[in-house]
ModelCIF file with pLDDT and N, C-alpha, C, O atoms, coordinates in Angstrom:
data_MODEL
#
_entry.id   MODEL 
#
_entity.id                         1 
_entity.type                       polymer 
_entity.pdbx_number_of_molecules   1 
#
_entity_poly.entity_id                      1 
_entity_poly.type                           'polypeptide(L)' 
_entity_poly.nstd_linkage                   no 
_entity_poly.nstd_monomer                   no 
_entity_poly.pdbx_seq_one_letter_code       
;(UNK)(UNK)(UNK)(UNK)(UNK)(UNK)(UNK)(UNK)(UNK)(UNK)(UNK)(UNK)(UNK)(UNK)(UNK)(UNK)
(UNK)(UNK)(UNK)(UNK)(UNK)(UNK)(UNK)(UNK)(UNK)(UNK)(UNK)(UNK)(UNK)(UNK)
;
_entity_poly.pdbx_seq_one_letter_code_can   XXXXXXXXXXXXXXXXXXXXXXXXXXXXXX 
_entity_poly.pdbx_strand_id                 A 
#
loop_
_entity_poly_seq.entity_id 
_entity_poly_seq.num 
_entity_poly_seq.mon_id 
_entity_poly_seq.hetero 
1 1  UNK n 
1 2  UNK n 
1 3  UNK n 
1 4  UNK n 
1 5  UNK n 
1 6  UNK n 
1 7  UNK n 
1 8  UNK n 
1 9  UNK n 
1 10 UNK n 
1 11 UNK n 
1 12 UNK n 
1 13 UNK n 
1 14 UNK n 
1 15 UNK n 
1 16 UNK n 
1 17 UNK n 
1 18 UNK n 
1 19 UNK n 
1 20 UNK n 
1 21 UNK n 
1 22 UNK n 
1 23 UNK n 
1 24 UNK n 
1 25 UNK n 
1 26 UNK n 
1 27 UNK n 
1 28 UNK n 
1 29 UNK n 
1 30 UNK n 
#
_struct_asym.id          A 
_struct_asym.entity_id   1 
#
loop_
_ma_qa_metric.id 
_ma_qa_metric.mode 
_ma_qa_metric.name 
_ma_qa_metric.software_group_id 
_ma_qa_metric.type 
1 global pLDDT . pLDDT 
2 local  pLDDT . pLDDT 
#
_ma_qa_metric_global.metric_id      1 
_ma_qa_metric_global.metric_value   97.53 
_ma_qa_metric_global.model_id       1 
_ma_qa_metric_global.ordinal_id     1 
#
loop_
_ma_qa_metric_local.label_asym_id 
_ma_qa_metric_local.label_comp_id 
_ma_qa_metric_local.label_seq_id 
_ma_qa_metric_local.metric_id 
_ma_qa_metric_local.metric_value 
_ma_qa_metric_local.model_id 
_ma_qa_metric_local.ordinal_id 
A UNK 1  2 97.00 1 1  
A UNK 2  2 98.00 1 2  
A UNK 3  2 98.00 1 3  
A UNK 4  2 98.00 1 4  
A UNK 5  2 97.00 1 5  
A UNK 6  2 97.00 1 6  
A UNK 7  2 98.00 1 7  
A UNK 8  2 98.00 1 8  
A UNK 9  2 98.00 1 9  
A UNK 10 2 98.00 1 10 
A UNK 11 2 98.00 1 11 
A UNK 12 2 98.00 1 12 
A UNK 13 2 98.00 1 13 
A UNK 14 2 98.00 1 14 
A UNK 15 2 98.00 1 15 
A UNK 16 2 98.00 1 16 
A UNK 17 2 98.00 1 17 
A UNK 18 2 98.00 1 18 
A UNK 19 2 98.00 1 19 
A UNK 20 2 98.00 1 20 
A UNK 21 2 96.00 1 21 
A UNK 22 2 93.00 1 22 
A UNK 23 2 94.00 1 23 
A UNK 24 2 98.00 1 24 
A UNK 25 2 98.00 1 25 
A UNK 26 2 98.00 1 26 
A UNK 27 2 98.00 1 27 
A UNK 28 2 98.00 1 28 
A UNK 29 2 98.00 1 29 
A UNK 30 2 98.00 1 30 
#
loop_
_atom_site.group_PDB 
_atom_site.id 
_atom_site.type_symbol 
_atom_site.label_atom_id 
_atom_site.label_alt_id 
_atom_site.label_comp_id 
_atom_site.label_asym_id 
_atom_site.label_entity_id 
_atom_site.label_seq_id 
_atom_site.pdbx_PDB_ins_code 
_atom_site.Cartn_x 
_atom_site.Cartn_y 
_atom_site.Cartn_z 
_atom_site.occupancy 
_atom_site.B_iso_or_equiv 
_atom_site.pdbx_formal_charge 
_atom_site.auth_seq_id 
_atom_site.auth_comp_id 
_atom_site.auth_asym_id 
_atom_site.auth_atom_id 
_atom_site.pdbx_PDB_model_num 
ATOM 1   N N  . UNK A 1 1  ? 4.442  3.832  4.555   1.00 97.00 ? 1  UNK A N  1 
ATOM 2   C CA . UNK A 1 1  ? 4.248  5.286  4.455   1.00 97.00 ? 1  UNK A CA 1 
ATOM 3   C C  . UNK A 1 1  ? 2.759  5.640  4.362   1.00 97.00 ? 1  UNK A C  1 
ATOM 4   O O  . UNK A 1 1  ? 2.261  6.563  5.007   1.00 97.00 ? 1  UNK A O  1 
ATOM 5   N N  . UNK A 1 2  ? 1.834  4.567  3.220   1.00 98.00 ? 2  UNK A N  1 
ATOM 6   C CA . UNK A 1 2  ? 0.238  5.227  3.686   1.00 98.00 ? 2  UNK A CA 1 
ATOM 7   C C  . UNK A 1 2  ? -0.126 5.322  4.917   1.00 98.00 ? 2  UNK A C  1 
ATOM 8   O O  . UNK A 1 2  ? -0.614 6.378  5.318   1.00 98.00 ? 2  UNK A O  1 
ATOM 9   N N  . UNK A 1 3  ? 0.059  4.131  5.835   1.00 98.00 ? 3  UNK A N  1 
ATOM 10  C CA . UNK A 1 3  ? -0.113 4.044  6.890   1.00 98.00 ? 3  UNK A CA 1 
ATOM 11  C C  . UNK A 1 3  ? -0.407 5.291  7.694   1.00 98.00 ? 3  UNK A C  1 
ATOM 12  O O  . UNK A 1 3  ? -1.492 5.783  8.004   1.00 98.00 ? 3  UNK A O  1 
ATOM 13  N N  . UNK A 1 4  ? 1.133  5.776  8.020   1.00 98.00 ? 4  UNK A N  1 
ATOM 14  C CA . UNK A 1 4  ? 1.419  7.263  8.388   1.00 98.00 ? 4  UNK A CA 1 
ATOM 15  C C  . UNK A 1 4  ? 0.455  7.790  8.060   1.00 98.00 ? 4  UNK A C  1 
ATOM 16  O O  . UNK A 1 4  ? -0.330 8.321  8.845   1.00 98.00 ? 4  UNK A O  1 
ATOM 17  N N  . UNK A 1 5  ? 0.257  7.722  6.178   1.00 97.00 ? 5  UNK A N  1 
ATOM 18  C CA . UNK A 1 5  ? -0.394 9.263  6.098   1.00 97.00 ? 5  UNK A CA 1 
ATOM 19  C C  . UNK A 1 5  ? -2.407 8.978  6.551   1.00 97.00 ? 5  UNK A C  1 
ATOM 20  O O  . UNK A 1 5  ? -3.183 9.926  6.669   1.00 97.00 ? 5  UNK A O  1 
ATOM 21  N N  . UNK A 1 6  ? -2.705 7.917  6.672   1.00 97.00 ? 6  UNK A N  1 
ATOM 22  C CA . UNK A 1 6  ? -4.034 7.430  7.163   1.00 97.00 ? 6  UNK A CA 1 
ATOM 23  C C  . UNK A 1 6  ? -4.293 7.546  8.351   1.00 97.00 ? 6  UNK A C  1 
ATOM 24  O O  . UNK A 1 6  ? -5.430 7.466  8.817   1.00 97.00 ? 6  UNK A O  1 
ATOM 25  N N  . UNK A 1 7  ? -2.735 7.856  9.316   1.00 98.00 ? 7  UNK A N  1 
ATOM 26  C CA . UNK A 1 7  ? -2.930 7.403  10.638  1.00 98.00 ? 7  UNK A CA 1 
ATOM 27  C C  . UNK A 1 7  ? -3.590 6.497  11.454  1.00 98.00 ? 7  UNK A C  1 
ATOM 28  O O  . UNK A 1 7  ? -4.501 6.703  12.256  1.00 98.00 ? 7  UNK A O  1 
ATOM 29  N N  . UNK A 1 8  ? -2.714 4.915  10.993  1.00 98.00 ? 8  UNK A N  1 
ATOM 30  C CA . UNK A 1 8  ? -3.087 3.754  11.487  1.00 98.00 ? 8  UNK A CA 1 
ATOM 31  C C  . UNK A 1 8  ? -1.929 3.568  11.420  1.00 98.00 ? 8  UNK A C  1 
ATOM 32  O O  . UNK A 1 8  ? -1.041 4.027  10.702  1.00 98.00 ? 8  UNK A O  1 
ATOM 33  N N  . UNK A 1 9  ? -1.980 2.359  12.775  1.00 98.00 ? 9  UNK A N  1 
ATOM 34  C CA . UNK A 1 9  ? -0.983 1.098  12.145  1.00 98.00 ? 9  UNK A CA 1 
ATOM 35  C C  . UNK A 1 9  ? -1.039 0.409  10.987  1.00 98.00 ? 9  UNK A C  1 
ATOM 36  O O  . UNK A 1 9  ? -2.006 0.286  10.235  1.00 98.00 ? 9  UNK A O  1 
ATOM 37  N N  . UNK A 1 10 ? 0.074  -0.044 10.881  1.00 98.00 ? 10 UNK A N  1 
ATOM 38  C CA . UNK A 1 10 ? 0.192  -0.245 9.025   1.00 98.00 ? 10 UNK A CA 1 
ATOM 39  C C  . UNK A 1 10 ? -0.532 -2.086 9.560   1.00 98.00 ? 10 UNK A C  1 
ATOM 40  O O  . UNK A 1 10 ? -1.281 -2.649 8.761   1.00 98.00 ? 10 UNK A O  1 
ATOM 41  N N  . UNK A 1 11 ? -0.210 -2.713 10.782  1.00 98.00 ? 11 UNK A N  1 
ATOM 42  C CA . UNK A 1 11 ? -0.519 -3.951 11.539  1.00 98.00 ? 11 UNK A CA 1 
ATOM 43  C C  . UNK A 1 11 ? -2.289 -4.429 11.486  1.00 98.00 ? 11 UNK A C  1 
ATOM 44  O O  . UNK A 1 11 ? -2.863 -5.490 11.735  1.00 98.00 ? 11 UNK A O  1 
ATOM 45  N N  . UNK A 1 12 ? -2.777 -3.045 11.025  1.00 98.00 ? 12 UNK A N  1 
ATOM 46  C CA . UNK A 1 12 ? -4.081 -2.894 10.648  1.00 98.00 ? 12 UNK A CA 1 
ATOM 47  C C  . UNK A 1 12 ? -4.672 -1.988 10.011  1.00 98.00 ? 12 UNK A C  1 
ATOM 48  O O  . UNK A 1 12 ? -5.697 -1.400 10.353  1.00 98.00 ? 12 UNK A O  1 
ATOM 49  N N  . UNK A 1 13 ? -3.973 -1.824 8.946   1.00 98.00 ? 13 UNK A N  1 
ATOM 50  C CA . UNK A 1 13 ? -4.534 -0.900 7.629   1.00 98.00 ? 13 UNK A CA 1 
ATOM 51  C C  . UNK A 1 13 ? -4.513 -2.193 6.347   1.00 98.00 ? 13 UNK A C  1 
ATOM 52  O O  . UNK A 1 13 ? -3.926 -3.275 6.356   1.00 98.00 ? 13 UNK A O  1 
ATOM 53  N N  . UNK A 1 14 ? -5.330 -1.618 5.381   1.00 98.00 ? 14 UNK A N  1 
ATOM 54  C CA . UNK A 1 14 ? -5.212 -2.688 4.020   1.00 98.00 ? 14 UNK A CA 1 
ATOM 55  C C  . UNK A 1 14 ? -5.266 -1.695 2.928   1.00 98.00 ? 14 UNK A C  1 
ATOM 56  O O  . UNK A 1 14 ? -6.020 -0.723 2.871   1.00 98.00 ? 14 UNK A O  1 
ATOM 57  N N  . UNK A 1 15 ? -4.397 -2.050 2.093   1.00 98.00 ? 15 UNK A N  1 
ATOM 58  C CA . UNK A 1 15 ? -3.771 -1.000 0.749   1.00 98.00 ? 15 UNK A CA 1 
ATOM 59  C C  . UNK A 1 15 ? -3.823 -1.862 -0.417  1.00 98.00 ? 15 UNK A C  1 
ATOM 60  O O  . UNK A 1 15 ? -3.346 -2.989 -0.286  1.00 98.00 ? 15 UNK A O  1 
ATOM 61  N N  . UNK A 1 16 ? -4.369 -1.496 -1.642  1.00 98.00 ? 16 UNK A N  1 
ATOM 62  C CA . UNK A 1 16 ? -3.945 -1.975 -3.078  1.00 98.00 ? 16 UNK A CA 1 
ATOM 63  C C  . UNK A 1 16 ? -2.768 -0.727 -3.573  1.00 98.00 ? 16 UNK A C  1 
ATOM 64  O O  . UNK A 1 16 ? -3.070 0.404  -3.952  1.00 98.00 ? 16 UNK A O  1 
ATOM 65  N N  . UNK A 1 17 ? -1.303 -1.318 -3.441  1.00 98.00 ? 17 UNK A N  1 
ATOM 66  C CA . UNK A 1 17 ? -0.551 -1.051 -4.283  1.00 98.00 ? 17 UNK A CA 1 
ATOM 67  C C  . UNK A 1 17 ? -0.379 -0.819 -5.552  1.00 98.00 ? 17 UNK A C  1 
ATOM 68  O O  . UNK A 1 17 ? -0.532 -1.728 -6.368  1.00 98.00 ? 17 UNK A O  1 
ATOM 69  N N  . UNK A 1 18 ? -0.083 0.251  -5.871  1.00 98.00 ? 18 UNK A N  1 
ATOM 70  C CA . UNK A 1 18 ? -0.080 0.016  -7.559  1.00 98.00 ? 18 UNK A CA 1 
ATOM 71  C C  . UNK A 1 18 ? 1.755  0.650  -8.335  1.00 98.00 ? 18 UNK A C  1 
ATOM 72  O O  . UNK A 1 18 ? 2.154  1.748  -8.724  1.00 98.00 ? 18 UNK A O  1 
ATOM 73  N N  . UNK A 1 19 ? 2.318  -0.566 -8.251  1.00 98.00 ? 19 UNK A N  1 
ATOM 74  C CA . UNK A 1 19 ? 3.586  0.498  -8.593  1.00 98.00 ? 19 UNK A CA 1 
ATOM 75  C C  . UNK A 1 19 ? 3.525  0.268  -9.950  1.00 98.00 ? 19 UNK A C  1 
ATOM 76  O O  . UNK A 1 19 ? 3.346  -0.822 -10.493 1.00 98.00 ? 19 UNK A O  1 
ATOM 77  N N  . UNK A 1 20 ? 3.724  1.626  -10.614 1.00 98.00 ? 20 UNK A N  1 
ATOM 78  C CA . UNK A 1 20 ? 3.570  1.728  -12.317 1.00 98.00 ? 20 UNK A CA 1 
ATOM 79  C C  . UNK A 1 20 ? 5.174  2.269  -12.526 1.00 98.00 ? 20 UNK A C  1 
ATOM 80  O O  . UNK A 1 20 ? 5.665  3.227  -11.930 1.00 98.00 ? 20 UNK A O  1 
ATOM 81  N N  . UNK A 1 21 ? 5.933  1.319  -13.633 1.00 96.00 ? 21 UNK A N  1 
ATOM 82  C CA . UNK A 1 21 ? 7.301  1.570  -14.169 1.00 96.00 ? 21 UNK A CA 1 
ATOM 83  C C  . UNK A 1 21 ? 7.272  0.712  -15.826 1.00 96.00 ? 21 UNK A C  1 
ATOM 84  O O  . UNK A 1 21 ? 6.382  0.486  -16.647 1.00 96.00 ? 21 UNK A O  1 
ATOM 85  N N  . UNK A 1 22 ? 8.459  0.474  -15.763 1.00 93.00 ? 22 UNK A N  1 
ATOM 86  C CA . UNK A 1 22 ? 8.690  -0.160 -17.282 1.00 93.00 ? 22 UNK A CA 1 
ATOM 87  C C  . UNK A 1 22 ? 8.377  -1.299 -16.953 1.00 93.00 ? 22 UNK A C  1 
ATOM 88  O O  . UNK A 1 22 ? 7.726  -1.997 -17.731 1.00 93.00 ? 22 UNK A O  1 
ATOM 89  N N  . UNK A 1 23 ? 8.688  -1.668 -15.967 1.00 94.00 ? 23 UNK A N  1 
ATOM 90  C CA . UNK A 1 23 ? 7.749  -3.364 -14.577 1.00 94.00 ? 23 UNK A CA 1 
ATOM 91  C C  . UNK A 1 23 ? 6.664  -2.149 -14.476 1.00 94.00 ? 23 UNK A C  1 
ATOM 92  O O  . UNK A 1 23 ? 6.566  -0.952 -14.745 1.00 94.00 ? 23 UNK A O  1 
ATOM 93  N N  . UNK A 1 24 ? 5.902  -3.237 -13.908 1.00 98.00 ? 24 UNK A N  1 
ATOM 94  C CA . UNK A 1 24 ? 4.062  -2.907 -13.274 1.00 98.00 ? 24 UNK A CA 1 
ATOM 95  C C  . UNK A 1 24 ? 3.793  -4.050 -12.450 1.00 98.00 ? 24 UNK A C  1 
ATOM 96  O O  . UNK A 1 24 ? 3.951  -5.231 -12.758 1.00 98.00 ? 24 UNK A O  1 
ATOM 97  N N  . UNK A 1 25 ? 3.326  -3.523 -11.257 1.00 98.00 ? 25 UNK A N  1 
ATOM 98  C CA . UNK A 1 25 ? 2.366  -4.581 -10.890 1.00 98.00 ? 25 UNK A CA 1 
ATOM 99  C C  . UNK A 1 25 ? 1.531  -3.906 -9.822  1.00 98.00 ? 25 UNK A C  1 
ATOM 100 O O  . UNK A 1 25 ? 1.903  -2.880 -9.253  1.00 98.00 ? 25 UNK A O  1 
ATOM 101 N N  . UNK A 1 26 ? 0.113  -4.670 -9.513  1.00 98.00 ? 26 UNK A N  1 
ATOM 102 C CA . UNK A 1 26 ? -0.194 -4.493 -8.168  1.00 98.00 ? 26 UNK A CA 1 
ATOM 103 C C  . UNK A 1 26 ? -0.452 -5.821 -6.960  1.00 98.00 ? 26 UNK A C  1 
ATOM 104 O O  . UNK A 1 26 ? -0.637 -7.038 -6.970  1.00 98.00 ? 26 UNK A O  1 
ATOM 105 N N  . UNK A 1 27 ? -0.359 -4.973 -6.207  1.00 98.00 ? 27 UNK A N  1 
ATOM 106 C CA . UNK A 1 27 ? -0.347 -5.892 -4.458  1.00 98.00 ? 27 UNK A CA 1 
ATOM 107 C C  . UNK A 1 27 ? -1.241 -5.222 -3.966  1.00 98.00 ? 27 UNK A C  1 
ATOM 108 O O  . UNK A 1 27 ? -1.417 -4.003 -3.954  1.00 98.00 ? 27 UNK A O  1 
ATOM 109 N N  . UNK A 1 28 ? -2.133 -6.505 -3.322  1.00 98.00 ? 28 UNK A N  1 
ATOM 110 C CA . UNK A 1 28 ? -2.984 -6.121 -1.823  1.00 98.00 ? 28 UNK A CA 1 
ATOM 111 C C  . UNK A 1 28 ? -2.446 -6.438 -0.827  1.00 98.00 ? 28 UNK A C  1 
ATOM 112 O O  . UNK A 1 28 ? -2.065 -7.565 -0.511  1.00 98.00 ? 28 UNK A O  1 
ATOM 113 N N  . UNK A 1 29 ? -2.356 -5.322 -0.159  1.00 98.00 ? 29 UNK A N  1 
ATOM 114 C CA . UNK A 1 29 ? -1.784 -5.535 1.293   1.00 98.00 ? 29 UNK A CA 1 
ATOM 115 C C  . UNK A 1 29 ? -3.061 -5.473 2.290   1.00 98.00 ? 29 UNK A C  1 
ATOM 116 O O  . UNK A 1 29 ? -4.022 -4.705 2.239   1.00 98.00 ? 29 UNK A O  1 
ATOM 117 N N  . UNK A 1 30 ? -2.768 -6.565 3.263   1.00 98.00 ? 30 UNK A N  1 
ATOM 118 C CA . UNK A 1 30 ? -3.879 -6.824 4.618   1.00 98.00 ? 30 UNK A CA 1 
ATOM 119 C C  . UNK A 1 30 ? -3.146 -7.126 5.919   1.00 98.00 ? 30 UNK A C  1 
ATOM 120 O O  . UNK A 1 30 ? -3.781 -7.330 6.953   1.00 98.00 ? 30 UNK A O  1 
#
């Protein structure tokens, strides 16, 4: 979905995830 909203392919975009819940974690995506 960032992808979309960056307008790139997601095949070449890079994102730090951050999902915040009662779990947490983050991911780098490349």
């Amino acid at each position: 979905e960032a992808a979309k909203m960056v307008n790139k392919p997601v095949e070449e975009a890079s994102f730090i995830s951050v999902h915040l819940g009662n779990g947490a974690s983050v991911c780098a995506i490349k």
